[in-house]
N, C-alpha and C. Protein backbone atom coordinates (compact mmCIF):
# COMPACT_ATOMS: atom_id res chain seq x y z
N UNK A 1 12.25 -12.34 -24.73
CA UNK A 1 11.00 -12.42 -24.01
C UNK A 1 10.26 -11.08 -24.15
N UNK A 2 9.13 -11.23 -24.17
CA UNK A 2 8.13 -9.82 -24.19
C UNK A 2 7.60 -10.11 -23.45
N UNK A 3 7.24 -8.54 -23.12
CA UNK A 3 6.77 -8.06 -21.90
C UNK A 3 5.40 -7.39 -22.11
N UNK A 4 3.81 -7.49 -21.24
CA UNK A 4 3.15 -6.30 -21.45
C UNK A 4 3.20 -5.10 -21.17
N UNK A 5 2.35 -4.03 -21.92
CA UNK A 5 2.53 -2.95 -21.22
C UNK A 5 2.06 -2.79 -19.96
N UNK A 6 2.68 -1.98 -19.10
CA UNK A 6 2.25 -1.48 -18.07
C UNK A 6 1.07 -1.52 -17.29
N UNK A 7 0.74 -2.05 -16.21
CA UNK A 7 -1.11 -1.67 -16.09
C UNK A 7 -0.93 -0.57 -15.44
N UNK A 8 -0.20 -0.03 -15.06
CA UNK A 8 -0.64 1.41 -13.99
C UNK A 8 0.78 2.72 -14.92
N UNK A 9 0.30 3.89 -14.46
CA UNK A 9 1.52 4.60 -15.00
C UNK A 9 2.51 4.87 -13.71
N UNK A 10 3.61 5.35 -14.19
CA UNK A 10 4.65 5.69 -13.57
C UNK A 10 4.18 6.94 -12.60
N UNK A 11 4.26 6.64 -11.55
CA UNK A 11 4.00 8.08 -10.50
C UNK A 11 5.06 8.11 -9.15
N UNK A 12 6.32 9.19 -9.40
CA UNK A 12 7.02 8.42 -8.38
C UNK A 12 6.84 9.28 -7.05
N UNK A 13 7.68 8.55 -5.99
CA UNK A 13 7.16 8.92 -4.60
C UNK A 13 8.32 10.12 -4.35
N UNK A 14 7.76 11.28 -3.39
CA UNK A 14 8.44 12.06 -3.17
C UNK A 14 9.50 12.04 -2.02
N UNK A 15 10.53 12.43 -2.04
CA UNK A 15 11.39 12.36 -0.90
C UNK A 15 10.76 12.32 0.64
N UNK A 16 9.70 12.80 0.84
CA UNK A 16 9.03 12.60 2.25
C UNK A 16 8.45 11.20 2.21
N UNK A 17 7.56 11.09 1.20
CA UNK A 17 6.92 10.13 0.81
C UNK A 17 7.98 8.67 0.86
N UNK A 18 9.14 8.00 0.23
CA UNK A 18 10.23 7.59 0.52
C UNK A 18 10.58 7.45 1.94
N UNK A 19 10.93 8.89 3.12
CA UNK A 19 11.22 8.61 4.17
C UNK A 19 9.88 7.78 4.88
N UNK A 20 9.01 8.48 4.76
CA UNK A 20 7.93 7.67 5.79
C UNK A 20 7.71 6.06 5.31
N UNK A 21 7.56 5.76 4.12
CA UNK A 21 8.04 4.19 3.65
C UNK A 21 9.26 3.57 4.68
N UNK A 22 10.01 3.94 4.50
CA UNK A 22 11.35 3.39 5.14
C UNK A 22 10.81 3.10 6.60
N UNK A 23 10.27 4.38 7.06
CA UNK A 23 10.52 4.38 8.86
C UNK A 23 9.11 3.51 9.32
N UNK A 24 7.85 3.55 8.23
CA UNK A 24 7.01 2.79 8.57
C UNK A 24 7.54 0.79 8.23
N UNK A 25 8.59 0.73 7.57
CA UNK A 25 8.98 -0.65 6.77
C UNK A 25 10.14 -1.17 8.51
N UNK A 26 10.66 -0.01 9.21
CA UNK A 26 11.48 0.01 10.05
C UNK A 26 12.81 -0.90 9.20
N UNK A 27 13.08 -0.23 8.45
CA UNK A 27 14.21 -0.20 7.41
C UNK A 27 15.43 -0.37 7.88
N UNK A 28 16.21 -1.83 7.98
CA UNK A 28 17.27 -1.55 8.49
C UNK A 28 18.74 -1.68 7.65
N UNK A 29 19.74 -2.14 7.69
CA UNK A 29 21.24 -3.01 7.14
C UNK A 29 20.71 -4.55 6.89
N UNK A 30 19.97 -5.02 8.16
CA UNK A 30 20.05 -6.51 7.71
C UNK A 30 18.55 -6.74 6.57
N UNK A 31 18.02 -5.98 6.05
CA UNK A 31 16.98 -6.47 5.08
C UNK A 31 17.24 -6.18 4.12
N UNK A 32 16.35 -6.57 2.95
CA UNK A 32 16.76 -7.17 1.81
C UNK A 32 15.16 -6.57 1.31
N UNK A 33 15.03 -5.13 0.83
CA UNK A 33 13.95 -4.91 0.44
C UNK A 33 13.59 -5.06 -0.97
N UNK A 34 12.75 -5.31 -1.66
CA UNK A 34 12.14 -5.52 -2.77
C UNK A 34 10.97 -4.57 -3.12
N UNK A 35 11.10 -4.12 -4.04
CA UNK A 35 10.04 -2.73 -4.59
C UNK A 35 9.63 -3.47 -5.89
N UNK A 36 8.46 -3.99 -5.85
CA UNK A 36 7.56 -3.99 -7.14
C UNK A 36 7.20 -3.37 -8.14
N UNK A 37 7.35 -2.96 -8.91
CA UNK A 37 7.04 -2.00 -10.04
C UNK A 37 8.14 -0.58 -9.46
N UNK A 38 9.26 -1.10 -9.58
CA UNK A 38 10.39 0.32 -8.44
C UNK A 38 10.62 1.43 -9.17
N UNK A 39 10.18 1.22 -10.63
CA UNK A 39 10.40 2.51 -11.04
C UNK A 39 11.67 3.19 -11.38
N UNK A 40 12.33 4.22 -11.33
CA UNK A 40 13.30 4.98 -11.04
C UNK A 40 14.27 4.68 -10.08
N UNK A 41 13.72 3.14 -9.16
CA UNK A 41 14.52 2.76 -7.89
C UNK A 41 14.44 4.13 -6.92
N UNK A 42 14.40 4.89 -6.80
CA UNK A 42 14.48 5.55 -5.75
C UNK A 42 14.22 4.97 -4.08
N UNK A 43 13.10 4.39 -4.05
CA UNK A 43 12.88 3.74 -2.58
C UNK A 43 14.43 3.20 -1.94
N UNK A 44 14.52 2.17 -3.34
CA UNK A 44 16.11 1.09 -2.90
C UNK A 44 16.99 1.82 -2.90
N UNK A 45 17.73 2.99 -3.62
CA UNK A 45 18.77 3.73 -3.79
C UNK A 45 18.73 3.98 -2.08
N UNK A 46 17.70 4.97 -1.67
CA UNK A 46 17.46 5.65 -0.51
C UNK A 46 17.66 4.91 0.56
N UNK A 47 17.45 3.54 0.52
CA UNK A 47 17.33 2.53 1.95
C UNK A 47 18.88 2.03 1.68
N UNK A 48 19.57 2.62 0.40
CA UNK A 48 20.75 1.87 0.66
C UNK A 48 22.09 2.45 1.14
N UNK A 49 21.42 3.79 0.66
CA UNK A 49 22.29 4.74 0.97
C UNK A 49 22.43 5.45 2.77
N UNK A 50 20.88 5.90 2.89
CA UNK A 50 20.51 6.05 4.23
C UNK A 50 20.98 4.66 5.26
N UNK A 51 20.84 3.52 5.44
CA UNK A 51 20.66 2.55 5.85
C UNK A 51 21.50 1.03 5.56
N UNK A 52 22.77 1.18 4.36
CA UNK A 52 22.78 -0.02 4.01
C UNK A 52 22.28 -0.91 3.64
N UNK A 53 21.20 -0.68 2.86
CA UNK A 53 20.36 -2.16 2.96
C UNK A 53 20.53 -2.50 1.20
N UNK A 54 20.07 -3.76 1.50
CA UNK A 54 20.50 -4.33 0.05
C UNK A 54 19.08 -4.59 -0.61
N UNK A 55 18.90 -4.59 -1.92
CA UNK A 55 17.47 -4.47 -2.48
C UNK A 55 17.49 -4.62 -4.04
N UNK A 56 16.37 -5.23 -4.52
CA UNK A 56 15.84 -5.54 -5.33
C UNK A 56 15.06 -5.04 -6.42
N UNK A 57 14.65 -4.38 -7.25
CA UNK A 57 13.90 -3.52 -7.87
C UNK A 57 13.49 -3.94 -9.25
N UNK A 58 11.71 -4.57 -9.28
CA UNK A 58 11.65 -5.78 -10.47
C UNK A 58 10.59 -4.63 -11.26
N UNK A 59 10.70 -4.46 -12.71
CA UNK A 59 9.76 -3.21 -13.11
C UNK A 59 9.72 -4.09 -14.34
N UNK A 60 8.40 -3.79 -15.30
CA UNK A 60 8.13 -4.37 -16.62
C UNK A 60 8.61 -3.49 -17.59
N UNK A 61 9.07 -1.92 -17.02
CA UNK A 61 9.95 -1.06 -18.26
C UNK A 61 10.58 -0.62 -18.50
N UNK A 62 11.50 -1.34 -19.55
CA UNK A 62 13.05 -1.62 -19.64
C UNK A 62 13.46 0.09 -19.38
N UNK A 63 12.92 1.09 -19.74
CA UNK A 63 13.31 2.65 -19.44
C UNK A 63 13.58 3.04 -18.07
N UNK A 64 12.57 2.38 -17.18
CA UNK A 64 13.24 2.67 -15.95
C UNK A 64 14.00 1.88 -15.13
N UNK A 65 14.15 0.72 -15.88
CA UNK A 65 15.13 0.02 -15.17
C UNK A 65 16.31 0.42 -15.49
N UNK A 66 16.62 0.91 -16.90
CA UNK A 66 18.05 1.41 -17.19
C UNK A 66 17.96 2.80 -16.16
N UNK A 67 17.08 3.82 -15.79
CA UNK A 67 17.29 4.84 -15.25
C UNK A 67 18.20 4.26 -13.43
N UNK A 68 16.89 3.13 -13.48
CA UNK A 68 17.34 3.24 -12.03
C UNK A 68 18.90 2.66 -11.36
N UNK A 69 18.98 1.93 -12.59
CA UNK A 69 20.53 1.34 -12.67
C UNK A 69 21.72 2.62 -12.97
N UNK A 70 21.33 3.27 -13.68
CA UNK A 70 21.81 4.63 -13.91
C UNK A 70 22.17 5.31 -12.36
N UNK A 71 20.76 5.50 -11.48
CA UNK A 71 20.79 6.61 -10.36
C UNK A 71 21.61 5.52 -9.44
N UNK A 72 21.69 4.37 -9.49
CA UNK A 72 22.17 3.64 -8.21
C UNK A 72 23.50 3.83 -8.38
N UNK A 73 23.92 3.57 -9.87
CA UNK A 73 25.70 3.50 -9.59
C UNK A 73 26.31 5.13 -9.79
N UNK A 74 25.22 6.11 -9.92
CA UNK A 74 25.65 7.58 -10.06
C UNK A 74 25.35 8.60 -8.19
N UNK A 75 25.09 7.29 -7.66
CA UNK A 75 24.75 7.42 -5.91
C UNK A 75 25.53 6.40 -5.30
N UNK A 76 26.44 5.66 -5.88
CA UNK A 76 27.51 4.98 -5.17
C UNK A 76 26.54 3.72 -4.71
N UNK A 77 26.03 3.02 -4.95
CA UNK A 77 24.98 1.82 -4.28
C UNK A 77 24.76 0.86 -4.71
N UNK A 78 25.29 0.90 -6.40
CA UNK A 78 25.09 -0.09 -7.21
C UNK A 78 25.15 -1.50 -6.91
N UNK A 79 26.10 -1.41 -6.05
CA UNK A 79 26.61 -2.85 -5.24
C UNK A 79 25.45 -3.48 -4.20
N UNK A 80 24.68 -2.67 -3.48
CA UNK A 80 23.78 -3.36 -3.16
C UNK A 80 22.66 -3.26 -3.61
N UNK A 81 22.29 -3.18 -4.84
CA UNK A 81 21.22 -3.24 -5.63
C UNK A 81 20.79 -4.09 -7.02
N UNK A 82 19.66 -4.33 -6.99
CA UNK A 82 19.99 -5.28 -8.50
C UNK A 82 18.02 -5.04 -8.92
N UNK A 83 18.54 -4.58 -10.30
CA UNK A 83 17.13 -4.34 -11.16
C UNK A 83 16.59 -5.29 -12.23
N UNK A 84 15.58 -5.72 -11.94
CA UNK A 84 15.27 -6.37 -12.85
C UNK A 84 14.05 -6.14 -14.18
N UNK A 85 13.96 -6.60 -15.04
CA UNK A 85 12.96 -6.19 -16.45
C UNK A 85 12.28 -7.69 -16.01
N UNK A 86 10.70 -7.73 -15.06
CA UNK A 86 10.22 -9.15 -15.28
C UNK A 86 8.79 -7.98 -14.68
N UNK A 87 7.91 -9.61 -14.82
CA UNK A 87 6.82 -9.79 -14.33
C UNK A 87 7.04 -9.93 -13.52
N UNK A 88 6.44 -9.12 -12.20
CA UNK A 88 6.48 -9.31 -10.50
C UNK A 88 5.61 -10.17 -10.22
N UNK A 89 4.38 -10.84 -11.50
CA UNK A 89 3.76 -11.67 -10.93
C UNK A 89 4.31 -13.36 -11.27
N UNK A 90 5.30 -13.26 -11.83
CA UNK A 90 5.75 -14.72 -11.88
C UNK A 90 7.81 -14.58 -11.39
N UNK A 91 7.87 -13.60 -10.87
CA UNK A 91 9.05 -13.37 -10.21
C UNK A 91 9.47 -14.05 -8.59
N UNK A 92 10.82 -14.30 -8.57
CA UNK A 92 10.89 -15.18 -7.04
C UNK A 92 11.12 -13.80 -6.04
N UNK A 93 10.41 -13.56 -5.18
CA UNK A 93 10.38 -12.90 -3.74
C UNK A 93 10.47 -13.45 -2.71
N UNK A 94 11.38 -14.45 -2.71
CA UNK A 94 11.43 -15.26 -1.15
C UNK A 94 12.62 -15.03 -0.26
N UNK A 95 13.09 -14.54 -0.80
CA UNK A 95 13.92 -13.63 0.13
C UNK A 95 14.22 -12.36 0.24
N UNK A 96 12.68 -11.33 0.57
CA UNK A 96 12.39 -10.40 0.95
C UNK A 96 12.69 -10.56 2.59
N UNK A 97 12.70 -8.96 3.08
CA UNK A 97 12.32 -9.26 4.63
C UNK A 97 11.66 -7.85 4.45
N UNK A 98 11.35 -7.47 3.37
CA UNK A 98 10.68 -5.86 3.38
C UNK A 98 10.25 -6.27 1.80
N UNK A 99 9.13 -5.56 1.65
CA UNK A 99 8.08 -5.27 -0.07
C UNK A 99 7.56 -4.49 0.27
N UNK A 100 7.91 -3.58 -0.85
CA UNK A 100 7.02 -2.09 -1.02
C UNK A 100 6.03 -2.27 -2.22
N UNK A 101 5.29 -1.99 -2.52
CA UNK A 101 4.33 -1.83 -3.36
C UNK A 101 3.04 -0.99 -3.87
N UNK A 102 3.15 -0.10 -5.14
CA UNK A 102 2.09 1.07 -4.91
C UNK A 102 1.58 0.65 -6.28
N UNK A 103 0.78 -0.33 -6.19
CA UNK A 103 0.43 -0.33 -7.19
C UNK A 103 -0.96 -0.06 -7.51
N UNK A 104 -2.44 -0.83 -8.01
CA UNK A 104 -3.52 -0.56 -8.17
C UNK A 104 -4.24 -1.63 -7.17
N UNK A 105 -5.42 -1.63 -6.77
CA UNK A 105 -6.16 -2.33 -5.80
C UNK A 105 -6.57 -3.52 -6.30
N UNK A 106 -6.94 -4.08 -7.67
CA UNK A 106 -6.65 -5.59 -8.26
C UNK A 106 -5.27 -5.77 -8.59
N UNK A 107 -4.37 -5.04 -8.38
CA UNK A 107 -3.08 -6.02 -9.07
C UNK A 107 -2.78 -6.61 -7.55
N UNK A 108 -3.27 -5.61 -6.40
CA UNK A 108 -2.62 -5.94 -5.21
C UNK A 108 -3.37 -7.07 -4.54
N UNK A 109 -4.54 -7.40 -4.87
CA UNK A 109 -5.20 -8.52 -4.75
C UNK A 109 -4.45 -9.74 -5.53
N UNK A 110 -4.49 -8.99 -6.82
CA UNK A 110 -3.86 -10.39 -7.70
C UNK A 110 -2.11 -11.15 -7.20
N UNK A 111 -1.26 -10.22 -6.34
CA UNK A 111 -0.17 -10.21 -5.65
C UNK A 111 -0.59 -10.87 -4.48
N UNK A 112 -1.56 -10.85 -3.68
CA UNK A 112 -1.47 -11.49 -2.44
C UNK A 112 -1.05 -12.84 -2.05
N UNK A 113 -1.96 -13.66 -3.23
CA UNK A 113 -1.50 -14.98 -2.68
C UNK A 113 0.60 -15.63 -3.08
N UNK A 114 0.56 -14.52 -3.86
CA UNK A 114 2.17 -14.86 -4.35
C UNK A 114 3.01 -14.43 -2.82
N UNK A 115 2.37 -13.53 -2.28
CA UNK A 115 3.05 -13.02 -1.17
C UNK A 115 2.86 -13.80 0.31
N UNK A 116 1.66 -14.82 0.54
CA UNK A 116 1.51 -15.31 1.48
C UNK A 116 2.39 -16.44 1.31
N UNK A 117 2.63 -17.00 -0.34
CA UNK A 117 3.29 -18.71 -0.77
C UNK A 117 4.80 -18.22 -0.56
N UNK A 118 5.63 -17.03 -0.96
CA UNK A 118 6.34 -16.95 -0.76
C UNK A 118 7.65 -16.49 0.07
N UNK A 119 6.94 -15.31 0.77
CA UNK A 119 7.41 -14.95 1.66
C UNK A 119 7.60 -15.55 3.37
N UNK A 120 8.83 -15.51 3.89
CA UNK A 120 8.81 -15.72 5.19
C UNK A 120 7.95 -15.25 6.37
N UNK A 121 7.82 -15.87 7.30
CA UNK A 121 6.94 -15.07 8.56
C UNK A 121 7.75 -14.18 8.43
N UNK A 122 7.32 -13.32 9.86
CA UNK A 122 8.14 -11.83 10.00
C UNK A 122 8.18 -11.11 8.71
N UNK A 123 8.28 -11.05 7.49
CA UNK A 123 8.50 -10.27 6.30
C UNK A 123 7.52 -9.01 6.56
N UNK A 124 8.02 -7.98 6.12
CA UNK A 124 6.82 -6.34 6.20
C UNK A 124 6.53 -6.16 4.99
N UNK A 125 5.48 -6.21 4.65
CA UNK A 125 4.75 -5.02 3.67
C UNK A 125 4.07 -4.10 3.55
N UNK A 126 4.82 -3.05 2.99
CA UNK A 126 4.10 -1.82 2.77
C UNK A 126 2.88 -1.33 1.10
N UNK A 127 1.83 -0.77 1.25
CA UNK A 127 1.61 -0.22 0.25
C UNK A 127 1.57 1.16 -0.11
N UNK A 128 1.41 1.31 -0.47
CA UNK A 128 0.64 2.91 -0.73
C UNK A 128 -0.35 3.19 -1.23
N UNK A 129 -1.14 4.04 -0.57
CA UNK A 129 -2.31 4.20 -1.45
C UNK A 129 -3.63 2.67 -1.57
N UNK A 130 -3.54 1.97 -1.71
CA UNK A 130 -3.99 0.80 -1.83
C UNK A 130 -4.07 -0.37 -0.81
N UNK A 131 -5.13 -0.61 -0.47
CA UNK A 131 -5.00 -1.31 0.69
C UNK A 131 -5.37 -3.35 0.17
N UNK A 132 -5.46 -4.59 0.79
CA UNK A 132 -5.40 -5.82 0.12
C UNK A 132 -7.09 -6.20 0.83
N UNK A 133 -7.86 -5.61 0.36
CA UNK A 133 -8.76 -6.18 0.18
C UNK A 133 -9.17 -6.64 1.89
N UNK A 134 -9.94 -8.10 2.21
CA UNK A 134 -10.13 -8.08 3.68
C UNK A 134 -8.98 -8.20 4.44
N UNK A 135 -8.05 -8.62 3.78
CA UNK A 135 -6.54 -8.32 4.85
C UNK A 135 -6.10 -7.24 5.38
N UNK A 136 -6.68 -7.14 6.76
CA UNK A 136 -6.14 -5.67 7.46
C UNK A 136 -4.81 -5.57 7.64
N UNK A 137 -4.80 -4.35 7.31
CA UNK A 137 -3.30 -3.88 7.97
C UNK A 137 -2.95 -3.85 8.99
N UNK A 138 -2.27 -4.03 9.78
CA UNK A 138 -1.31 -3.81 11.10
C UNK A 138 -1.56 -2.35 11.78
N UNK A 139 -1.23 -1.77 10.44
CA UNK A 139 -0.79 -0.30 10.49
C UNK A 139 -1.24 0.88 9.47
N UNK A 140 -1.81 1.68 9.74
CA UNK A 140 -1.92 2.58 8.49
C UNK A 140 -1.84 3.67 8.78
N UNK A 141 -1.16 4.50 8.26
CA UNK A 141 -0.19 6.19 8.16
C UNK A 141 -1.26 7.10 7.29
N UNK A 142 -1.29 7.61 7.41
CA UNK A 142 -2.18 8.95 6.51
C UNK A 142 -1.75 10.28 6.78
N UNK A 143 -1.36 10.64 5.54
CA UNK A 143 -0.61 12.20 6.04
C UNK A 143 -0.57 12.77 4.35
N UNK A 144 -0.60 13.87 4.66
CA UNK A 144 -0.19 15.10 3.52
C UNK A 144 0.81 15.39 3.27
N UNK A 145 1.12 15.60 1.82
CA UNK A 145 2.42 15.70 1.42
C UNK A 145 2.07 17.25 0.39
N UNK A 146 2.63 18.41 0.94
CA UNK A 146 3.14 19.35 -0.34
C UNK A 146 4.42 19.39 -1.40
N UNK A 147 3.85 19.46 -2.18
CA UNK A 147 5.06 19.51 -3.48
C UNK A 147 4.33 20.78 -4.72
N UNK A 148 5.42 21.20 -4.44
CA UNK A 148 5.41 22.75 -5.37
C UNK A 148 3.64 23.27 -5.72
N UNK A 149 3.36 23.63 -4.24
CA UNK A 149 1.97 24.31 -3.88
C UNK A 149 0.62 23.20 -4.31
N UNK A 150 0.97 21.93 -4.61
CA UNK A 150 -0.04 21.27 -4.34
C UNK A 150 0.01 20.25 -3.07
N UNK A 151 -1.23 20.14 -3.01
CA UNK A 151 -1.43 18.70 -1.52
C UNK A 151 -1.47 17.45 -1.77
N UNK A 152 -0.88 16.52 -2.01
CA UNK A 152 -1.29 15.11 -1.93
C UNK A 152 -1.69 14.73 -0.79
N UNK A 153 -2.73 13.72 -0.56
CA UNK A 153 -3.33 12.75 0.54
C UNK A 153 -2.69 11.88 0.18
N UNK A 154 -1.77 10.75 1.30
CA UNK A 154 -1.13 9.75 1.04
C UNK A 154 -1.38 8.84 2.35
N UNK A 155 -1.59 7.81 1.86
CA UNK A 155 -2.33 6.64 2.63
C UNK A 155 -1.10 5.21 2.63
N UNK A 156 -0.33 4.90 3.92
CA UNK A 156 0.12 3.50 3.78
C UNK A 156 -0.03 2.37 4.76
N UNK A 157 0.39 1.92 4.17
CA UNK A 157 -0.37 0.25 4.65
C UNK A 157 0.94 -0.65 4.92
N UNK A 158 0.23 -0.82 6.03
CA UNK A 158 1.38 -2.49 6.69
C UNK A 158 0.99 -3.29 7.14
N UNK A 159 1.38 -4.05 6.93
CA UNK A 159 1.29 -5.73 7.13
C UNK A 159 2.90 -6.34 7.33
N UNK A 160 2.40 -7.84 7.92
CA UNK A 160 3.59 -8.99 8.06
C UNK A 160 3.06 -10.03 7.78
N UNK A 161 3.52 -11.05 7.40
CA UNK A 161 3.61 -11.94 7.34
C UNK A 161 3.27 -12.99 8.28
N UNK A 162 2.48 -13.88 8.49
CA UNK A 162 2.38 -14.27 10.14
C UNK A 162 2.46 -16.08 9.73
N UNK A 163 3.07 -17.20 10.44
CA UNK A 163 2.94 -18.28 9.89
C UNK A 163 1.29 -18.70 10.68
């Protein structure tokens, strides 16, 4: 199967950036988080290690899926984690109870309705950076992040699921 390239590049989240995900997702043992485009896995490694939780991590490039499979079983976690090489837009998410997602402001539009058909009530989603268009958030975090003398502005977004 082939895959396209990428629509967004790789930009990963920083260890603060990670914690406030988690504590805004209220991250626990019993969820089952799913990271869209996960990258390096870091989010899932972190919620599994910190927290127990078991998670999902679906990316279109095969490089970081081998990385992140790499960092999970070189962090003891492998077991509750599983990476996949697909399209997140024709991938099954129905048994999320947490989605993270930082992707671009049309892909996250183009994700919505996959996320209203498939997901359970109660389910949380987070974004970053990117908010879904007229669907308000619940919740939104805004805070500064330094990393080696520069500032990022970082913006996230929550939502649930509601039947």
């Amino acid at each position: 199967m082939t895959f396209p390239k990428p629509d967004i590049a790789y930009i990963p989240c920083t260890p603060k950036i990670v914690e406030a995900i988690l504590k805004l997702a209220k991250i626990n043992s019993q969820d089952i988080l799913y990271d869209l485009g996960s990258g390096d896995g870091r989010i899932l490694i972190t919620a599994a290690k910190q927290y127990g939780t078991r998670g999902v991590g679906i990316d279109i490039d095969p490089q970081r899926i081998k990385e992140a499979r790499e960092q999970a079983l070189e962090n003891c976690v492998d077991k509750h984690l599983e990476f996949y090489q697909q399209d997140l837009f024709i991938s099954n998410i129905s048994d999320a109870t947490v989605i993270f997602i930082y992707l671009l402001p049309h892909l996250n539009l183009k994700l919505r309705p996959q996320l209203w058909k498939q997901l359970k009530p109660g389910t949380r989603i987070i974004s970053r950076d990117f908010d879904m268009g007229d669907w308000q958030p619940l919740q939104q975090l805004n805070f500064t992040v330094e990393e080696e003398g520069e500032e990022e502005q970082v913006t996230l977004y929550y939502w649930e699921i509601i039947s």
